[in-house]
Protein backbone atom coordinates (compact mmCIF):
# COMPACT_ATOMS: atom_id res chain seq x y z
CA UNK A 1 0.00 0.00 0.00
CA UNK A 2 0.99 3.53 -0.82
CA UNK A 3 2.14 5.70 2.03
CA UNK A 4 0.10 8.96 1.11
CA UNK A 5 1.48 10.87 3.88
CA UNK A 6 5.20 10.33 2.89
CA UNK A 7 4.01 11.27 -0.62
CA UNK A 8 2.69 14.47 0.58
CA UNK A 9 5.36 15.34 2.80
CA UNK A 10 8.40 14.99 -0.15
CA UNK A 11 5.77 17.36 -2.17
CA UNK A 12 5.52 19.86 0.55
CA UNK A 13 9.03 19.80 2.00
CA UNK A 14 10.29 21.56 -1.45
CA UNK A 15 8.00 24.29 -1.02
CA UNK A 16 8.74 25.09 2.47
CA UNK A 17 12.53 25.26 1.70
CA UNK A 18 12.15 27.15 -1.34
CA UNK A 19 10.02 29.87 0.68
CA UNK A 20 12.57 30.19 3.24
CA UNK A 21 11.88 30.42 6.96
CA UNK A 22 11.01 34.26 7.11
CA UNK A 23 8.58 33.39 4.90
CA UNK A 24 7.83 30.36 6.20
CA UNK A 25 6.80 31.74 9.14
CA UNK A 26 3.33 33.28 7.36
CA UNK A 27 2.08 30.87 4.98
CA UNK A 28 -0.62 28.04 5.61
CA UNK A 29 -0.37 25.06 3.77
CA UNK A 30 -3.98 24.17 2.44
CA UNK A 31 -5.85 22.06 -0.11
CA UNK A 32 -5.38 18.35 -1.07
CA UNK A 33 -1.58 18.12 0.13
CA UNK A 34 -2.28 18.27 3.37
CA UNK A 35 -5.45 16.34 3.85
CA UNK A 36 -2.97 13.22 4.75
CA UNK A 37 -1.82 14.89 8.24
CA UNK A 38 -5.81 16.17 8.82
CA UNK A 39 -7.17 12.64 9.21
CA UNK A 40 -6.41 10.28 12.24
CA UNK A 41 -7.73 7.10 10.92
CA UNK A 42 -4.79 5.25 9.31
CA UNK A 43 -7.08 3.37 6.24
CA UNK A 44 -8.98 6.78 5.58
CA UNK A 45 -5.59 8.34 5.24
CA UNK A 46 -4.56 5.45 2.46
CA UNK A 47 -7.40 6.91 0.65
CA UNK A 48 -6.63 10.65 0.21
CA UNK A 49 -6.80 11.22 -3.82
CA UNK A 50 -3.24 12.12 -4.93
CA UNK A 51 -2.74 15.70 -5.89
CA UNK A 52 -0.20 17.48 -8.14
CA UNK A 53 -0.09 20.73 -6.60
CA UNK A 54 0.89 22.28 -3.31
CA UNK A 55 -1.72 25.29 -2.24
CA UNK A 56 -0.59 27.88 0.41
CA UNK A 57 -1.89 31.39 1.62
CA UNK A 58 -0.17 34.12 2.90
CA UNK A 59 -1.13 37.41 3.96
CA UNK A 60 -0.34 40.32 1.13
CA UNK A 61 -1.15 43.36 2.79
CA UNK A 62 2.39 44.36 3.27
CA UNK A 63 5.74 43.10 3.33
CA UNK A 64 8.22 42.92 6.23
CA UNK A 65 11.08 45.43 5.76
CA UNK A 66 9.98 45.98 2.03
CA UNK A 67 11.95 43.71 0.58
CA UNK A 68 11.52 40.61 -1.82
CA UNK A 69 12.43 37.66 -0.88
CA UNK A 70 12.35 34.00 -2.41
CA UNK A 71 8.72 32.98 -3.47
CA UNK A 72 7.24 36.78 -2.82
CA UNK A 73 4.82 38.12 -5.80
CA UNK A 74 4.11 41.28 -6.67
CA UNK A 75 1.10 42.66 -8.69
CA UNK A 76 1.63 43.08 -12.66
CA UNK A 77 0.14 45.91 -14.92
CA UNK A 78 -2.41 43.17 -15.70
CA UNK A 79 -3.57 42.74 -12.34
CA UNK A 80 -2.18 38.64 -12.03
CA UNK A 81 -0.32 38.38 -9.64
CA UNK A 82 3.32 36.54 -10.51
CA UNK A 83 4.67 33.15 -9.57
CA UNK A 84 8.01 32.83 -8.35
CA UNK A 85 9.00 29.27 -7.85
């Protein structure tokens, strides 16, 4: 049997680093990676549908010290905001 947790840990872990712990510090984790660690029962967790994306929030109201750091976005003439991973 697949260990779903494991899976979504190695999927997370990446992101986390890549954000850097300043950053770290104000992002949530949400969606369908981390539905593995939300459920106690050890044969529902074997069940969690595999995902191929990691989801996060973070407040953008205003940046610490001003300054951009790894995985920050900014807002584009167009209004979409830019990935930076």
């Amino acid at each position: 049997m697949r260990d779903v947790p494991q899976q979504m840990l190695e999927m997370l872990l990446p992101v986390a680093e890549a954000l850097g712990q300043e950053l770290l510090a104000h992002v949530a984790f949400v969606g369908g990676s981390t539905t593995a660690f939300l459920i106690t029962d050890p044969i529902t967790r074997q069940a969690v549908r595999f995902t191929e994306d990691v989801d996060l929030i973070v407040h953008v109201g205003g940046r610490p010290s001003g300054k951009h750091g790894r995985g920050s976005c900014m807002l584009v003439d167009s209004g979409r905001a830019c990935r930076t991973m």
